[in-house]
Protein backbone atom coordinates (compact mmCIF):
# COMPACT_ATOMS: atom_id res chain seq x y z
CA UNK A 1 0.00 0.00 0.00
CA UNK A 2 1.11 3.88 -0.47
CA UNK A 3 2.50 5.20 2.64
CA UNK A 4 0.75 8.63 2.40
CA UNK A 5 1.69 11.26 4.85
CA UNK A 6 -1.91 12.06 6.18
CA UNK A 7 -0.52 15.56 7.14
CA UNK A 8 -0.03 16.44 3.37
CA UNK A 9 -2.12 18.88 2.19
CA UNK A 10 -4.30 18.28 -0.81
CA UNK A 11 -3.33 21.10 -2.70
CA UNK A 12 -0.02 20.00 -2.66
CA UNK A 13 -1.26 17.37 -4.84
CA UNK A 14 -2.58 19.64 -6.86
CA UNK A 15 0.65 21.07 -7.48
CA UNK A 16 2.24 18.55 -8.41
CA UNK A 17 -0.63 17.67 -10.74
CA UNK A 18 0.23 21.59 -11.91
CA UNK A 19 3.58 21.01 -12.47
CA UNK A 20 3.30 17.91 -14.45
CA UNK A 21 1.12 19.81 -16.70
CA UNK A 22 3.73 22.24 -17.11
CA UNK A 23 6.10 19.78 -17.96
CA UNK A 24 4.90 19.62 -21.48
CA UNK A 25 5.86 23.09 -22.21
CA UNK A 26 9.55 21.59 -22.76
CA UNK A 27 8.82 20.52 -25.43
CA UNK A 28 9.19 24.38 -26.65
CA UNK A 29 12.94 24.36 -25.41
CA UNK A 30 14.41 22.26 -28.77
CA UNK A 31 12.94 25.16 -30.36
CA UNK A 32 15.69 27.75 -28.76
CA UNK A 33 18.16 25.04 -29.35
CA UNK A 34 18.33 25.35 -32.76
CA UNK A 35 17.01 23.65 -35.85
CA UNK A 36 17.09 19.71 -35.78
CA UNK A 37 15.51 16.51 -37.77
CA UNK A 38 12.31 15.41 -36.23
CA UNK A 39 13.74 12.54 -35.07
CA UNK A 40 16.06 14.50 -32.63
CA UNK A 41 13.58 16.90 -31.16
CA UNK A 42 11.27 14.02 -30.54
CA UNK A 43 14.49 12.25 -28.73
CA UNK A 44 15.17 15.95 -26.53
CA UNK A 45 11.38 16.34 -25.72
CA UNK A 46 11.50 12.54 -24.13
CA UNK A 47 14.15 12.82 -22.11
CA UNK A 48 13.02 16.44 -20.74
CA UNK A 49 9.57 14.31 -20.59
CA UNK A 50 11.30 11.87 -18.70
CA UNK A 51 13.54 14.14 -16.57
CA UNK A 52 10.75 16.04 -15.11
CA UNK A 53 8.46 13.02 -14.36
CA UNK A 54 11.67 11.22 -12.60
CA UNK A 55 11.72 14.65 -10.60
CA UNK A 56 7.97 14.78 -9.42
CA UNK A 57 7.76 10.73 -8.85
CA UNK A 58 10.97 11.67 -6.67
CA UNK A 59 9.39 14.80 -5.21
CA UNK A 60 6.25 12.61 -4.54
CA UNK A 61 7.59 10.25 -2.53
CA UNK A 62 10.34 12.02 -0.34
CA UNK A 63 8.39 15.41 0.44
CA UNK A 64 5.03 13.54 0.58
CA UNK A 65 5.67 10.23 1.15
CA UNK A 66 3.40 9.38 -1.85
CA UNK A 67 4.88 5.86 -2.90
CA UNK A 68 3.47 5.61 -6.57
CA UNK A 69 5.17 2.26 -7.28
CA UNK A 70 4.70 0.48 -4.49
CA UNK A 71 0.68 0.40 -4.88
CA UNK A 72 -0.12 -3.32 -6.50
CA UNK A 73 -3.28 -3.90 -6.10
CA UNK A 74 -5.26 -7.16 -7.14
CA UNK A 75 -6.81 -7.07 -10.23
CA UNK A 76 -8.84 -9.38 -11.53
CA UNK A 77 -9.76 -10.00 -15.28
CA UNK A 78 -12.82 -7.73 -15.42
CA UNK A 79 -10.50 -4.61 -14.21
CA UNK A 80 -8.33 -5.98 -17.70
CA UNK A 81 -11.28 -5.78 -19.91
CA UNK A 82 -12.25 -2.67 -18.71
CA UNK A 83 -9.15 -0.93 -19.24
CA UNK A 84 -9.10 -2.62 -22.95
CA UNK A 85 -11.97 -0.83 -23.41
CA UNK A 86 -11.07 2.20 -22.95
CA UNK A 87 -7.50 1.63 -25.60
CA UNK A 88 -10.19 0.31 -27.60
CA UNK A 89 -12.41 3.40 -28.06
CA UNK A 90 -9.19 5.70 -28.04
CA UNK A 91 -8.11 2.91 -31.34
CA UNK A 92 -10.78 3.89 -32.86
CA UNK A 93 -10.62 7.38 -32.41
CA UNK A 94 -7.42 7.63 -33.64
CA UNK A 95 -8.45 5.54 -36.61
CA UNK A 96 -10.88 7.92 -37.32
CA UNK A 97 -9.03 11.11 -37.09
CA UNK A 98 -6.35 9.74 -39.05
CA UNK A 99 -8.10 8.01 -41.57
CA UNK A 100 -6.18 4.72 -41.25
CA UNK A 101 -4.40 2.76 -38.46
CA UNK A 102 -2.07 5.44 -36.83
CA UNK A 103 1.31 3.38 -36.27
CA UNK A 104 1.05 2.60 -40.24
CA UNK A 105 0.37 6.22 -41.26
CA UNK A 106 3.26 7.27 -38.98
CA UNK A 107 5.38 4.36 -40.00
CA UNK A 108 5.42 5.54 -43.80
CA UNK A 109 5.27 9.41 -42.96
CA UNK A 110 8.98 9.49 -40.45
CA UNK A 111 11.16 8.47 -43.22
CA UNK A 112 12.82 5.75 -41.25
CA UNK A 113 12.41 3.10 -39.05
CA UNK A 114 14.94 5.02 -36.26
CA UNK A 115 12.73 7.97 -36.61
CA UNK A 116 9.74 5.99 -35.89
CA UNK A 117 11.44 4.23 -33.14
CA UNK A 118 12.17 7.92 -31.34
CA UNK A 119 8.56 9.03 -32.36
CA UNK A 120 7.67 5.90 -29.84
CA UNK A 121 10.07 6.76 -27.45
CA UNK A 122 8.46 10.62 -27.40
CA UNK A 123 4.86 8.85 -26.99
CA UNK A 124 6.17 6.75 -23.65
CA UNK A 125 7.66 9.89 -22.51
CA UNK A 126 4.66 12.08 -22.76
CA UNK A 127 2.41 9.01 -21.58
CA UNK A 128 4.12 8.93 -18.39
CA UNK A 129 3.50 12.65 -17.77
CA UNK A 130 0.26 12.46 -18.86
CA UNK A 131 -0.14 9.75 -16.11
CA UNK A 132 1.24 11.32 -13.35
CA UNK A 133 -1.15 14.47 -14.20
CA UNK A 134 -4.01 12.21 -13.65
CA UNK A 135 -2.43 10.16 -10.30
CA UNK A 136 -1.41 13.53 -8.69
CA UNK A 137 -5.00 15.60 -9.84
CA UNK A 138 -6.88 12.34 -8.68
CA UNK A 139 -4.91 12.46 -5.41
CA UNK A 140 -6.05 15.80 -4.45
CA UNK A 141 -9.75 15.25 -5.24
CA UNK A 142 -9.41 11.84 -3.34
CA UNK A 143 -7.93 14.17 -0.17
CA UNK A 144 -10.04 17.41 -0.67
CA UNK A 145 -14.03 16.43 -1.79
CA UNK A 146 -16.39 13.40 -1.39
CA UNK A 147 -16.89 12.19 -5.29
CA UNK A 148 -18.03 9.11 -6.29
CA UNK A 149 -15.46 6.41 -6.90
CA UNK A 150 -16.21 6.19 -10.65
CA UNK A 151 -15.76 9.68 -11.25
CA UNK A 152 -12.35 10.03 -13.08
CA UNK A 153 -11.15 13.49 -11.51
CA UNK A 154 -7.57 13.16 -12.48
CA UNK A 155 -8.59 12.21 -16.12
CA UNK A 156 -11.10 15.80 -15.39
CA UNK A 157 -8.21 17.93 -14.50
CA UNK A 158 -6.26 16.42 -18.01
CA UNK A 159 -8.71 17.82 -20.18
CA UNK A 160 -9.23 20.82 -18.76
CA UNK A 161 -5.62 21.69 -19.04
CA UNK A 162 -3.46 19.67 -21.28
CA UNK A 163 -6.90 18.50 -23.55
CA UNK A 164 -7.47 22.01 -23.86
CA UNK A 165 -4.27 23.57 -25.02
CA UNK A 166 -4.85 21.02 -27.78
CA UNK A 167 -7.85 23.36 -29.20
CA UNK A 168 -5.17 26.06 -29.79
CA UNK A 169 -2.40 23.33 -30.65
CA UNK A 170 -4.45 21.16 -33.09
CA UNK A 171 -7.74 22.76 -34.01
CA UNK A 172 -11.11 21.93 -32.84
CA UNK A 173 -10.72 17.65 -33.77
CA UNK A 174 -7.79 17.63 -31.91
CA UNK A 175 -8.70 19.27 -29.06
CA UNK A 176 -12.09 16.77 -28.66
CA UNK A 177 -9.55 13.69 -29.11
CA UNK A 178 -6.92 15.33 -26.56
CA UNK A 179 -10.62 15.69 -24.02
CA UNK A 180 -12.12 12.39 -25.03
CA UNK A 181 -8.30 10.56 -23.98
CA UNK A 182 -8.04 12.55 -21.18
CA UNK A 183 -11.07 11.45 -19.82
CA UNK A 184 -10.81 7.71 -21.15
CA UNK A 185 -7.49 7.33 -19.46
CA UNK A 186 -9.09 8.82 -16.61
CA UNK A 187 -11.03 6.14 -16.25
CA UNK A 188 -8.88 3.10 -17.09
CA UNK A 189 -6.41 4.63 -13.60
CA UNK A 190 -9.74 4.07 -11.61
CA UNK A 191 -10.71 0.98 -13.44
CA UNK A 192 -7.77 -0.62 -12.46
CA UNK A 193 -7.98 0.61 -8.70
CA UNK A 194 -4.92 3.05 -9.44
CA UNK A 195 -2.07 0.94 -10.90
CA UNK A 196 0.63 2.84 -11.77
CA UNK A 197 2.66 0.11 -13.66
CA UNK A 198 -0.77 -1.74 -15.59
CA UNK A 199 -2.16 1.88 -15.96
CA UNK A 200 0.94 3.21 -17.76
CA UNK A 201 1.22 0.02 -19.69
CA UNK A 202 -1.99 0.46 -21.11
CA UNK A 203 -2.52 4.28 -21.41
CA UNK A 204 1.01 4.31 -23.38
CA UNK A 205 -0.61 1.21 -25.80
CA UNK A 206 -3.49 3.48 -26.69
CA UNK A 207 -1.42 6.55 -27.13
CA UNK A 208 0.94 4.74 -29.64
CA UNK A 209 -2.00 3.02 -31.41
């Protein structure tokens, strides 16, 4: 179970809900460093990805004694298929606004298989910080209101911040598919009782596919 210093107040949580959010500003930094291939800015945006979400899992745990990894709950097969779900719909999504089967499209747009291969690693990257945006945000409603166990308020705070900057990033389609994954992933962390490892697993599948 989490060791979770009951003194900790929830909008700390909320903060670091905040700053993972931020996080995905730096991917703006490769811009000041210069012009590079595609490939390489998607290789310098994961490992800032990865940097900061090393930092706030770190920050987590020895400020707030919020152990994200060591909460292994048992799941059973239902909690599986729900979370399958949930990829599924986002498949299909993606299908849709891509008009074919996204890892094809993007396999035979890169150029190269090592491009596509750092256009993965950039996906895990911002997967990871898109899942500690929902564990943190999810945290703080947990600590600060009385809401239903269903309702996916860490996958409510994504869309209202990072599926929202999406609207002004990607138009109006891309900004409903940034809300509707938000939201979906918001519900696959509750469906399977807040797995880190299973949640990333299968939040990163659905954001590759």
């Amino acid at each position: 179970m989490k060791k979770i210093n009951q003194n900790v107040s929830a909008i700390e949580f909320l903060w670091l809900a905040l700053y993972a959010f931020a996080g995905f500003s730096l991917e703006l930094i490769q811009g000041l460093l210069g012009s590079f291939s595609q490939g390489i800015s998607n290789l310098i945006t994961a490992i800032l990805w990865t940097i900061v979400s090393v930092g706030l899992i770190y920050l987590a745990r020895t400020k707030f004694s919020f152990f994200i990894l060591d909460d292994q709950p048992i799941l059973k097969k239902q909690n599986h298929w729900a979370a399958l779900c949930c990829v599924g719909i986002v498949i299909v999504l993606t299908t849709f606004g891509f008009g074919g089967f996204k890892p094809w499209i993007e396999f035979t747009s890169v150029g190269s298989l090592a491009n596509y291969l750092l256009r993965i690693l950039y996906y895990l990257a911002e997967s990871l910080l898109i899942l500690l945006a929902i564990v943190f945000a999810q945290r703080f409603a947990d600590i600060k209101f009385t809401l239903p166990e269903w309702l996916p308020a860490g996958g409510v705070f994504l869309a209202i911040t990072w599926g929202l900057i999406h609207f002004f990033l990607q138009g109006f389609s891309g900004g409903l598919y940034a809300i509707a994954f938000s939201l979906l992933a918001g519900m696959l962390y509750l469906f399977l009782k807040k797995d880190f490892r299973w949640s990333y697993l299968y939040i990163a599948l659905a954001f590759i596919l």
